[in-house]
C-alpha atoms as a PDB file:
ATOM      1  CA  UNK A   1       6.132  21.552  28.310  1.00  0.00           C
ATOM      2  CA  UNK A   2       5.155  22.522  31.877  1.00  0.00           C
ATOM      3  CA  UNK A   3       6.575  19.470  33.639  1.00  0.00           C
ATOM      4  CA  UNK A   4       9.707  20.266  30.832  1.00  0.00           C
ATOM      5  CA  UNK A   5      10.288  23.832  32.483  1.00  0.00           C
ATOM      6  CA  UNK A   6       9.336  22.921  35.760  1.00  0.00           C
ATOM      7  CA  UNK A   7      11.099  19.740  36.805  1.00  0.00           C
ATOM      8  CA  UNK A   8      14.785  20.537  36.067  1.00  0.00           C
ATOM      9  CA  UNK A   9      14.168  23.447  38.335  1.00  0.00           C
ATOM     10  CA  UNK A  10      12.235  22.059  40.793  1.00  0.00           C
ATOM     11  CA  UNK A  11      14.965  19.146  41.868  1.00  0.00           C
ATOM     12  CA  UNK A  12      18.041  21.456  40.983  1.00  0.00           C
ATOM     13  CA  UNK A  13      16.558  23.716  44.456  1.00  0.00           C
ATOM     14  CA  UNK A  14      15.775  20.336  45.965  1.00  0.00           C
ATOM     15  CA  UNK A  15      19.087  18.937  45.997  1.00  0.00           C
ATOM     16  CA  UNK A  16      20.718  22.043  46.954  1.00  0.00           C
ATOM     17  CA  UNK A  17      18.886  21.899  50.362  1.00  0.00           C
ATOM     18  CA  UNK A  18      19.863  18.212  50.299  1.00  0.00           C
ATOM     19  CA  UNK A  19      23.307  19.292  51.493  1.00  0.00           C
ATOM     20  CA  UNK A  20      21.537  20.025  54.735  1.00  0.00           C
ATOM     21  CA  UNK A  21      19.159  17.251  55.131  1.00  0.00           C
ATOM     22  CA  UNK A  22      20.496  14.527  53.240  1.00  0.00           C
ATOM     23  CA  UNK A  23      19.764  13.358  49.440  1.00  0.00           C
ATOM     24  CA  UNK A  24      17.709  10.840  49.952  1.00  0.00           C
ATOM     25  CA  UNK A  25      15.506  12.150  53.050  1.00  0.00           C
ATOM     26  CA  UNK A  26      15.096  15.249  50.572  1.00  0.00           C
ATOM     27  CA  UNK A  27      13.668  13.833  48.077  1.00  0.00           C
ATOM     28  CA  UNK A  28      11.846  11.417  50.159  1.00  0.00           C
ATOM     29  CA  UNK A  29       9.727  14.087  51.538  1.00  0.00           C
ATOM     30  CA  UNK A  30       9.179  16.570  48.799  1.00  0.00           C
ATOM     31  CA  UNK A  31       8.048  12.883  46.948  1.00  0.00           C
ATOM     32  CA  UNK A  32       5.731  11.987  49.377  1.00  0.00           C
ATOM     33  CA  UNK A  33       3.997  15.890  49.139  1.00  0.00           C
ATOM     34  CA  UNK A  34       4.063  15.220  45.386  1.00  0.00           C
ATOM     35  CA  UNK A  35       2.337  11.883  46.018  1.00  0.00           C
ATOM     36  CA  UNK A  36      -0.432  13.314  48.140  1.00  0.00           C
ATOM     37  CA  UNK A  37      -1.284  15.892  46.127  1.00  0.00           C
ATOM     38  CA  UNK A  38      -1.761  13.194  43.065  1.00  0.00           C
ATOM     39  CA  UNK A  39      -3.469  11.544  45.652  1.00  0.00           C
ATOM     40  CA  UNK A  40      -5.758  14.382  46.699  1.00  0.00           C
ATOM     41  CA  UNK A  41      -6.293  15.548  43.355  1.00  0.00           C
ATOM     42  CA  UNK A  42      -8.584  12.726  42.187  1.00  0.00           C
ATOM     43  CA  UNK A  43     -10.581  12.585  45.433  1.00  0.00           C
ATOM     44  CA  UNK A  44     -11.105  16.190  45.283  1.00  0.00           C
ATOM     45  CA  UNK A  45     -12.518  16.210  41.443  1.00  0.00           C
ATOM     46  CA  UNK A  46     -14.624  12.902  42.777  1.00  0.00           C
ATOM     47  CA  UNK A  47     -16.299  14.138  45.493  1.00  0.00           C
ATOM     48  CA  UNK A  48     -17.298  16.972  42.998  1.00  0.00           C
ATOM     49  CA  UNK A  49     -18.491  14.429  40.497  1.00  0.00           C
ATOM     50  CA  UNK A  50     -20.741  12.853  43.695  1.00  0.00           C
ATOM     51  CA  UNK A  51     -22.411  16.012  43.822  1.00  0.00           C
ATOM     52  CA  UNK A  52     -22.670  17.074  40.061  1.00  0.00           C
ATOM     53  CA  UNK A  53     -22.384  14.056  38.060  1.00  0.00           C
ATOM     54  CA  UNK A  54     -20.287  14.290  34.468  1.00  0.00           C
ATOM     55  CA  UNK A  55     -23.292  14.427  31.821  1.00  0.00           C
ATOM     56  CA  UNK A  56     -21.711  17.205  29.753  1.00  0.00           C
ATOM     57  CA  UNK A  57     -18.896  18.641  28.295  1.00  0.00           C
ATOM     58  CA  UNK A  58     -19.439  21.642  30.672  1.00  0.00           C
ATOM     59  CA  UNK A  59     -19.667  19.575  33.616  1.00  0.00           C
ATOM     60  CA  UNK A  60     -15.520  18.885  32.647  1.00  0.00           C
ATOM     61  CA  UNK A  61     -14.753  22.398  32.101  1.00  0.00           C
ATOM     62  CA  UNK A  62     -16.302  22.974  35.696  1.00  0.00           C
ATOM     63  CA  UNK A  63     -14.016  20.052  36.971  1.00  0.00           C
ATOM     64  CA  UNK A  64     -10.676  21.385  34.773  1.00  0.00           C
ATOM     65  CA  UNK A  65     -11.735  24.683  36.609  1.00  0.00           C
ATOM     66  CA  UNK A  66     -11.786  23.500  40.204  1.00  0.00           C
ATOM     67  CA  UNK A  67      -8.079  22.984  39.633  1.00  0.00           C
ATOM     68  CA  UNK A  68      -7.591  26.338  39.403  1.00  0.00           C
ATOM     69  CA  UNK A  69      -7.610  26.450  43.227  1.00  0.00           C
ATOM     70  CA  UNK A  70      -4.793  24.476  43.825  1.00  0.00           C
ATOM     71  CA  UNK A  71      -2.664  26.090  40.977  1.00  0.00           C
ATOM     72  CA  UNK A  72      -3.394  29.621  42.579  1.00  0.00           C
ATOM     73  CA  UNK A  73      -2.135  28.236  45.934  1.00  0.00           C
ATOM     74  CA  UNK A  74       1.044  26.704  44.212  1.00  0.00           C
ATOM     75  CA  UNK A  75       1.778  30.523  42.964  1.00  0.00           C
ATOM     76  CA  UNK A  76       1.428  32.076  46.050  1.00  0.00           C
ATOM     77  CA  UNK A  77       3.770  29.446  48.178  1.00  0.00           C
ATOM     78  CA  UNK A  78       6.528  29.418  45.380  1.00  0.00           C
ATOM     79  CA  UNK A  79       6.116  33.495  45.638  1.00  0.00           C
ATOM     80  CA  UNK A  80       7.235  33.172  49.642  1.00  0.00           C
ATOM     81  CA  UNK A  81       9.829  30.174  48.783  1.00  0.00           C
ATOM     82  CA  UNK A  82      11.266  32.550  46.537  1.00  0.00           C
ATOM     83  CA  UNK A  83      11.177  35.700  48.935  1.00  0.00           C
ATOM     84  CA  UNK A  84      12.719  33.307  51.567  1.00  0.00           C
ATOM     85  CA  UNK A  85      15.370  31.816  49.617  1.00  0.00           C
ATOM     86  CA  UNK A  86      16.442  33.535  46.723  1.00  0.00           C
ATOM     87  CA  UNK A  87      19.430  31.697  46.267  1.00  0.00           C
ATOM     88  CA  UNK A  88      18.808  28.252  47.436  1.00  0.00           C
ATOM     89  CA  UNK A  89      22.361  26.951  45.225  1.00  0.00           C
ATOM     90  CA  UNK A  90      24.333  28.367  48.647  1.00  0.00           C
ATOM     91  CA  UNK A  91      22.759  25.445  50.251  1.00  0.00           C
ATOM     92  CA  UNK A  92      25.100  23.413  48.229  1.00  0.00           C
ATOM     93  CA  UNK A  93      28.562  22.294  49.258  1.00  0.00           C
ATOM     94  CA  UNK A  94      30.975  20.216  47.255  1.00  0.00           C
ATOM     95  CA  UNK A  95      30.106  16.965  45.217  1.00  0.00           C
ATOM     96  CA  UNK A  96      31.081  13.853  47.324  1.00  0.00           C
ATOM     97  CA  UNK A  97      31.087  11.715  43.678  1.00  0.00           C
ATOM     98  CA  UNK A  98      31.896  12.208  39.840  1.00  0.00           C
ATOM     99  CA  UNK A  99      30.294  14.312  38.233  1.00  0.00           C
ATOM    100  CA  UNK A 100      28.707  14.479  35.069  1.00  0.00           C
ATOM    101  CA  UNK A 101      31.011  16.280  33.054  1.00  0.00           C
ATOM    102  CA  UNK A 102      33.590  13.948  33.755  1.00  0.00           C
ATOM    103  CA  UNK A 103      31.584  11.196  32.272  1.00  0.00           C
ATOM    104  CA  UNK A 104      32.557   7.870  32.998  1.00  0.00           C
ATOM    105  CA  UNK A 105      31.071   4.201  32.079  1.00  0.00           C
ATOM    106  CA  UNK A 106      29.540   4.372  35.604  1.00  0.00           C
ATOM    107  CA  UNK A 107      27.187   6.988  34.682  1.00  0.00           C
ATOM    108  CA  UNK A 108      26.601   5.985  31.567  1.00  0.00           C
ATOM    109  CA  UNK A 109      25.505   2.176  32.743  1.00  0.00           C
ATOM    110  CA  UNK A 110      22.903   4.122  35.126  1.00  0.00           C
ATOM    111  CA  UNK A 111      21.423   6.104  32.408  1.00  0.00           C
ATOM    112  CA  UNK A 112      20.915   2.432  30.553  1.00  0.00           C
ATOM    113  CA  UNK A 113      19.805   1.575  33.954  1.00  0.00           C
ATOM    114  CA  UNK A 114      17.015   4.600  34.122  1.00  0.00           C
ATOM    115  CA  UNK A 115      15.973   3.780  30.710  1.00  0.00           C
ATOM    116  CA  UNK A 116      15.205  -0.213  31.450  1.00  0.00           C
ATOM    117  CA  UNK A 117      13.070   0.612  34.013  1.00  0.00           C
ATOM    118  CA  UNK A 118      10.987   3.442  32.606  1.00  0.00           C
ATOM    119  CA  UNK A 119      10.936   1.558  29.605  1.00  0.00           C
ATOM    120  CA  UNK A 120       9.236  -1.283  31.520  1.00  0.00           C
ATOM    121  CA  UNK A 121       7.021   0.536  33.609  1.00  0.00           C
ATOM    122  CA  UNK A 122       3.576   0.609  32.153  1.00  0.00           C
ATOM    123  CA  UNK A 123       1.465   3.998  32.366  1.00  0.00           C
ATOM    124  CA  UNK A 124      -1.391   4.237  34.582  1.00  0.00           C
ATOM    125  CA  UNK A 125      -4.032   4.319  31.336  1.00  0.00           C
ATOM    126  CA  UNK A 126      -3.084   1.395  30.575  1.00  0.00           C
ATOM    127  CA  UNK A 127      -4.114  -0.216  33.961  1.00  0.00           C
ATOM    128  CA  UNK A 128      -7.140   1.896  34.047  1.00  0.00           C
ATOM    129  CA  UNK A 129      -8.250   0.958  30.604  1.00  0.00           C
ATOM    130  CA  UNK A 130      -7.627  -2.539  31.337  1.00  0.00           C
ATOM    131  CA  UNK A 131      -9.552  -2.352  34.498  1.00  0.00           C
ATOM    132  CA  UNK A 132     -12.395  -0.955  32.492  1.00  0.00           C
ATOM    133  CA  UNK A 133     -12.667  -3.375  29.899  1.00  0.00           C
ATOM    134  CA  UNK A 134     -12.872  -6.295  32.498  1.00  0.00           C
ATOM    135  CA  UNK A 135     -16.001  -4.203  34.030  1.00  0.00           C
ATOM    136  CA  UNK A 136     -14.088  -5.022  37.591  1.00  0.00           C
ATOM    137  CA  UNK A 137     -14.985  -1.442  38.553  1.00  0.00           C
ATOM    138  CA  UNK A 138     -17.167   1.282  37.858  1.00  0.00           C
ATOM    139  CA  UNK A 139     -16.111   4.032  35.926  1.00  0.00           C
ATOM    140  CA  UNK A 140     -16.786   6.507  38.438  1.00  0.00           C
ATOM    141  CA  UNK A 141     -14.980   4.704  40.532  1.00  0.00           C
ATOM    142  CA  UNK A 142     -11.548   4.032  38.283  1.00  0.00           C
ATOM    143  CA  UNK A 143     -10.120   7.813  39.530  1.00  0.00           C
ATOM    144  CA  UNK A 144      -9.955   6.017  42.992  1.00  0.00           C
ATOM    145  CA  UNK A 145      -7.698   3.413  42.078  1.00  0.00           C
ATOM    146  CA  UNK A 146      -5.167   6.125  41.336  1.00  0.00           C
ATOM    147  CA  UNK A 147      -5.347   7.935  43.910  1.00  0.00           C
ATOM    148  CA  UNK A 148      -4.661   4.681  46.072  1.00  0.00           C
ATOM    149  CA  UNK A 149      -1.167   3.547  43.719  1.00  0.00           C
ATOM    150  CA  UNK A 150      -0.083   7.648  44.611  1.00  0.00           C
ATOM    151  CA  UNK A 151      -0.658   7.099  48.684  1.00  0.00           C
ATOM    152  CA  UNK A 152       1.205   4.148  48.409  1.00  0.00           C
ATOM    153  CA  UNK A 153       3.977   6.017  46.540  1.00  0.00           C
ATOM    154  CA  UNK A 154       3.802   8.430  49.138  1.00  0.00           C
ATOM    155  CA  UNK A 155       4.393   6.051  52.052  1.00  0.00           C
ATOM    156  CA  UNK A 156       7.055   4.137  50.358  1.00  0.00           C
ATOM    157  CA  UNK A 157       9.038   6.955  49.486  1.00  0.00           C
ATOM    158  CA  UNK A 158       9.685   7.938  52.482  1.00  0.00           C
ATOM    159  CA  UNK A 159      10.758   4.859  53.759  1.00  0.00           C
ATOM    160  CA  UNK A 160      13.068   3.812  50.988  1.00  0.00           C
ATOM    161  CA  UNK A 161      14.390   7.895  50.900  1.00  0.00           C
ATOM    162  CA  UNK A 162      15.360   7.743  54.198  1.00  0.00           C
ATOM    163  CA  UNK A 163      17.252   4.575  53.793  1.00  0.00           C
ATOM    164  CA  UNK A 164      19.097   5.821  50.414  1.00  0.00           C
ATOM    165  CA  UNK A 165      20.825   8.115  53.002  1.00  0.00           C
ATOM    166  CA  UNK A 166      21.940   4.910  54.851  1.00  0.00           C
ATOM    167  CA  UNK A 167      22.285   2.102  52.237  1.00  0.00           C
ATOM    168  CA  UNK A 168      23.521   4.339  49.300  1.00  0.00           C
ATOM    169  CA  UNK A 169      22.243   3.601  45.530  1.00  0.00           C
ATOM    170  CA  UNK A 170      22.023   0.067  46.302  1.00  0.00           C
ATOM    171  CA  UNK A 171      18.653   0.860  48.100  1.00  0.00           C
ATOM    172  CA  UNK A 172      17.320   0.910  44.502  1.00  0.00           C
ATOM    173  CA  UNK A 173      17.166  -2.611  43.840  1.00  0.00           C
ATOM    174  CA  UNK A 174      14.796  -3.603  47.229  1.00  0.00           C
ATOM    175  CA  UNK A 175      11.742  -1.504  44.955  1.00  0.00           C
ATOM    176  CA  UNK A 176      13.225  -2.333  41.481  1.00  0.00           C
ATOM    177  CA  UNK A 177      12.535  -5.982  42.928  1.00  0.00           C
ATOM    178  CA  UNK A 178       9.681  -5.337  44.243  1.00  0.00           C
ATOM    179  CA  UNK A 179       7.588  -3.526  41.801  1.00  0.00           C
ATOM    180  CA  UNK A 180       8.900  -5.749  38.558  1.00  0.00           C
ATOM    181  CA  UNK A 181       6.265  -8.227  38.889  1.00  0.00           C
ATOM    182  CA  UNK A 182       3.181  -5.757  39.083  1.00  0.00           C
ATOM    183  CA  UNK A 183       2.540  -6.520  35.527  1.00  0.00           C
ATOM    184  CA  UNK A 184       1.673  -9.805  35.820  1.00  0.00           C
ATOM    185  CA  UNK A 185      -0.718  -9.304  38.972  1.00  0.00           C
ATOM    186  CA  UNK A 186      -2.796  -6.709  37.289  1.00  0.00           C
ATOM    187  CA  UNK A 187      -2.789  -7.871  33.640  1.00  0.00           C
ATOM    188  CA  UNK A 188      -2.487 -11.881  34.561  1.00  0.00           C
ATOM    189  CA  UNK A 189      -5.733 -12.277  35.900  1.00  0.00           C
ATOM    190  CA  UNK A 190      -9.493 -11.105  36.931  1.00  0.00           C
ATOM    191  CA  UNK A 191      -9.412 -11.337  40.669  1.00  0.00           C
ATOM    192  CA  UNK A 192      -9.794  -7.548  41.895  1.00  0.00           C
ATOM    193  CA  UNK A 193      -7.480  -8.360  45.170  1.00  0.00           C
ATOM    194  CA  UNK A 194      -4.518  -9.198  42.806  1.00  0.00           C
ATOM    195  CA  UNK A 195      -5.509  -6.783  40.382  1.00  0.00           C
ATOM    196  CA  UNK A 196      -5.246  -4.377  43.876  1.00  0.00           C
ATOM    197  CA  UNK A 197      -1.949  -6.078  44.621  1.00  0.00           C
ATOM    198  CA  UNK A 198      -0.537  -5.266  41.172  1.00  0.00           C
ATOM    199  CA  UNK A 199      -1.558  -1.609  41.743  1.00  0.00           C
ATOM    200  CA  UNK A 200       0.418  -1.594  45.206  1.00  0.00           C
ATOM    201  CA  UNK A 201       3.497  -3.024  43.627  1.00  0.00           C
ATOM    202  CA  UNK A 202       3.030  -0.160  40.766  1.00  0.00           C
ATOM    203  CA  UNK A 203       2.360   2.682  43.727  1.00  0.00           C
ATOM    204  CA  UNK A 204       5.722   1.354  45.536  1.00  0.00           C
ATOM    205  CA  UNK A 205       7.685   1.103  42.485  1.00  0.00           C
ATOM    206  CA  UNK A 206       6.559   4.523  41.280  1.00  0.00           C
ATOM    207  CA  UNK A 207       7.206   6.585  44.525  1.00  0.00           C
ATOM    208  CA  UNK A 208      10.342   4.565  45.489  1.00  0.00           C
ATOM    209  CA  UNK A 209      12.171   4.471  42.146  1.00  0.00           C
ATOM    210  CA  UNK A 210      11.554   7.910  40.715  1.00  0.00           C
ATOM    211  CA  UNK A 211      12.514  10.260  43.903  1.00  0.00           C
ATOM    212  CA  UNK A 212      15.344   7.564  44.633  1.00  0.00           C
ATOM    213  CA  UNK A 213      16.816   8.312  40.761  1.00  0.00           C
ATOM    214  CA  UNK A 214      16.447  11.873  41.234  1.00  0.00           C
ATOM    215  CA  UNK A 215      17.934  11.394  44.535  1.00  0.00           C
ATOM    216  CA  UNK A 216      21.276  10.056  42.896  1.00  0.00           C
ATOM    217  CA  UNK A 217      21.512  12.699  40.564  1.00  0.00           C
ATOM    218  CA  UNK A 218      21.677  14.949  43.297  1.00  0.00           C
ATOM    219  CA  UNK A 219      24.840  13.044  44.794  1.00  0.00           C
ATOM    220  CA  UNK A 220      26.649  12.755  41.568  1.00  0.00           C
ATOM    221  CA  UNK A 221      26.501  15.795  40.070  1.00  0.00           C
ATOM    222  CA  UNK A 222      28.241  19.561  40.861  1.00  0.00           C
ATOM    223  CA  UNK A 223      25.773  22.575  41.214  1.00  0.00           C
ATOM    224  CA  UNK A 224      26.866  23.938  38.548  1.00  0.00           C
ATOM    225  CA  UNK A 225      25.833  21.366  36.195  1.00  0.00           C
ATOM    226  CA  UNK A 226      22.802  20.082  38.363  1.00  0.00           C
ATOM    227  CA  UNK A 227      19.990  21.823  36.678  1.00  0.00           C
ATOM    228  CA  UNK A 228      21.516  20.450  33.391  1.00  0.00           C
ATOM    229  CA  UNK A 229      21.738  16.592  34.567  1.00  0.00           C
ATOM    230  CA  UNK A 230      18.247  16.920  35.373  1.00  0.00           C
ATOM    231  CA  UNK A 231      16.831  17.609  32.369  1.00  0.00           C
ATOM    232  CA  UNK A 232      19.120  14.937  31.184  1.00  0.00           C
ATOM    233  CA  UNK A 233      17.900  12.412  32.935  1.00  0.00           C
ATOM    234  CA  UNK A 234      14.137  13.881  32.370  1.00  0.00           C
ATOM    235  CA  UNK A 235      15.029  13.177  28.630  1.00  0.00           C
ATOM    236  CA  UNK A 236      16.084   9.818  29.493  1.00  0.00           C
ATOM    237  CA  UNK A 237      13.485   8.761  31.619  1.00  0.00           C
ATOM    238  CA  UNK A 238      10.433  10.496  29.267  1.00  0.00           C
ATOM    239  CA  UNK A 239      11.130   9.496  26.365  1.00  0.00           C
ATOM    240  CA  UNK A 240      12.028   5.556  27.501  1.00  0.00           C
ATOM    241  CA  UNK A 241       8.735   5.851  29.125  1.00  0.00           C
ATOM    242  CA  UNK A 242       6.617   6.811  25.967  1.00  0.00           C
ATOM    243  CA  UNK A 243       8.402   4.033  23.897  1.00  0.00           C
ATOM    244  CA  UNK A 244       7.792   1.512  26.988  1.00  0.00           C
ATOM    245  CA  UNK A 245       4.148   2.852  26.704  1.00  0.00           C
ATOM    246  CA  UNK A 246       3.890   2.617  23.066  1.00  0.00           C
ATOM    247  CA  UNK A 247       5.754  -0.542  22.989  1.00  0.00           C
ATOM    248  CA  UNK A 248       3.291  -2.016  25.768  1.00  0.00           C
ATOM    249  CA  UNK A 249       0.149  -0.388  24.253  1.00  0.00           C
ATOM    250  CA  UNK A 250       0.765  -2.395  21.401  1.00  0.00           C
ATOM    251  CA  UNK A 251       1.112  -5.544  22.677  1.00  0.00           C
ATOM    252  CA  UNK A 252      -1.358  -5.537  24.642  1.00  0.00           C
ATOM    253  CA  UNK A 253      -3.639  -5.912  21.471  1.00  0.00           C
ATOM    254  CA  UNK A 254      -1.258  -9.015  20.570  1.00  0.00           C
ATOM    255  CA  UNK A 255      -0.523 -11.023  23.322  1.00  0.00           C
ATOM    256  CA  UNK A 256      -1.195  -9.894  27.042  1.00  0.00           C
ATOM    257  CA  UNK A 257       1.355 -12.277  27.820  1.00  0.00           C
ATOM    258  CA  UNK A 258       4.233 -11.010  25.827  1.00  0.00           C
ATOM    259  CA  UNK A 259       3.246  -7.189  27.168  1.00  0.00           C
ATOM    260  CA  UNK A 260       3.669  -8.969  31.027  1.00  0.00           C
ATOM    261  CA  UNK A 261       7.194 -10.316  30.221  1.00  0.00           C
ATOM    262  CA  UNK A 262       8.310  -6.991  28.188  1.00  0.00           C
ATOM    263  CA  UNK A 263       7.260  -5.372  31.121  1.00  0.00           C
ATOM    264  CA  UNK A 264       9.388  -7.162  33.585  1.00  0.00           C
ATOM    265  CA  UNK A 265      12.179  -7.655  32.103  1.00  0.00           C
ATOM    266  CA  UNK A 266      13.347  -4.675  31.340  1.00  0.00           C
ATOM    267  CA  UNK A 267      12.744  -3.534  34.619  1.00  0.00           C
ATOM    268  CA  UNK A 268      14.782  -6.260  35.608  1.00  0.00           C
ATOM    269  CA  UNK A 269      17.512  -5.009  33.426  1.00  0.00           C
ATOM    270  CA  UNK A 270      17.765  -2.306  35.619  1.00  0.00           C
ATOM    271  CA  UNK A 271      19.069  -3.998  38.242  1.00  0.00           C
ATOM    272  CA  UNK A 272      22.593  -5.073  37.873  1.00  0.00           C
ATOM    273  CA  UNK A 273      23.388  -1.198  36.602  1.00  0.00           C
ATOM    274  CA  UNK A 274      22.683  -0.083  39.541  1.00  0.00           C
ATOM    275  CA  UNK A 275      24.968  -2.264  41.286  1.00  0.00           C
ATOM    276  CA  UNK A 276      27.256  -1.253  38.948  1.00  0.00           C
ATOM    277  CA  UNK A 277      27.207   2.238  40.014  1.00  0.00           C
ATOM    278  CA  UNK A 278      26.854   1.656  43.509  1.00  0.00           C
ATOM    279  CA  UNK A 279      30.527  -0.565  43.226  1.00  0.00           C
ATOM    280  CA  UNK A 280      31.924   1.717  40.833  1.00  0.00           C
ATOM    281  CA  UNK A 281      31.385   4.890  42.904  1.00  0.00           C
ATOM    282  CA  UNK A 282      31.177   3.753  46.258  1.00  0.00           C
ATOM    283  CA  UNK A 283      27.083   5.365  46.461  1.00  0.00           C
END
């Protein structure tokens, strides 16, 4: 419910001061923050754990409690954001594209397109439970291994934000292509360094694809309707993600194998919609 309220918000403000910067730089960078702190987060409750290791259910609540720090700072920034810019939608200037309340089988082929890859894009539990079970890596340790996929994320999505702004939507197939085939690298086999090559493909396709979408809903859509296309495509994308989860969750108790191809071809899928949309509207 948090990431519910917050989200639609959040990018609604972030694409208004896109009109300035560009779409695709804009959500590059606020991304690549995003990224960081995902990527800080789980060093920061590790290096607790170094000095206090977890042997009790009140060595969690004092972990769950260190987060209060960053939370407080969050407040207090978003209180100055909001005594800075009180009405970030005059950032905003006309949509360049269609919009969506003039829907068209453009937009609906990219929502297809949003749902084919979240659907194939396996959670991080799963990898991390995995992981586990093949006794690769030390439980203390498996935190780590997140943190690394989110500073990848954080790197790519500034690269492939900065080139939305020059290549258009069509700069969503280079990660779509890329990070397809991280399935089969970290589910496929037991070597660690292709398990770790897996994880880079899921960090890249993670960072890249999800600020790139978001990016594209910024260019489409009026500011009048923005906050509302958000949550649309938050709909989209969450709840194709939990069936993709679900979906892979099971399998993976069947047949590893079938889980691996599940996973990349519906990412695959993906793929040709977004060409679609980039031809159709000229992104």
């Amino acid at each position: 419910m948090g990431r519910a309220l917050r989200l639609p918000a959040n990018n609604t403000m972030l694409s208004f001061a896109g009109m300035e910067v560009g779409e695709g730089k804009d959500f590059a960078i606020e991304e690549f923050l995003d990224s960081v702190g995902a990527f800080i987060g789980p060093v920061y409750l590790y290096l607790i754990m170094l000095f206090k290791p977890v042997v009790s259910v009140n060595d969690y609540r004092l972990l769950f409690g260190a987060l209060a720090l960053p939370a407080i700072i969050t407040l207090i920034v978003l209180g100055k954001a909001y005594k800075k810019f009180p009405q970030p939608e005059k950032f905003a200037s006309k949509p360049q594209f269609k919009s969506l309340n003039q829907p068209n089988k453009a937009l609906l082929v990219y929502a297809f397109g949003i749902s084919m890859f979240a659907l194939g894009f396996i959670d991080f539990p799963i990898i991390t439970m995995h992981i586990a079970q093949l006794g690769l890596v030390s439980t203390a340790d498996l935190p780590l291994l997140y943190a690394y996929s989110m500073l990848i994320g954080a790197f790519s999505t500034l690269i492939f934000g900065y080139l939305y702004d020059w290549l258009g939507l069509k700069t969503l197939v280079i990660p779509a292509l890329l990070s397809a085939g991280f399935s089969y690298f970290v589910f496929g086999n037991r070597s660690l360094g292709l398990i770790m090559l897996g994880i880079t493909l899921w960090g890249i396709g993670m960072g890249a694809q999800e600020s790139l979408m978001e990016s594209v809903i910024g260019t489409i859509v009026p500011s009048e309707n923005r906050a509302f296309g958000f949550g649309i495509f938050d709909i989209i994308f969450g709840i194709s993600w939990f069936l993709g989860s679900w979906i892979s969750g099971i399998l993976y108790d069947h047949s590893i194998t079938l889980m691996i191809v599940f996973s990349i071809g519906t990412q695959l899928l993906a793929i040709p919609c977004y060409l679609f949309v980039a031809w159709k509207n000229k992104i």
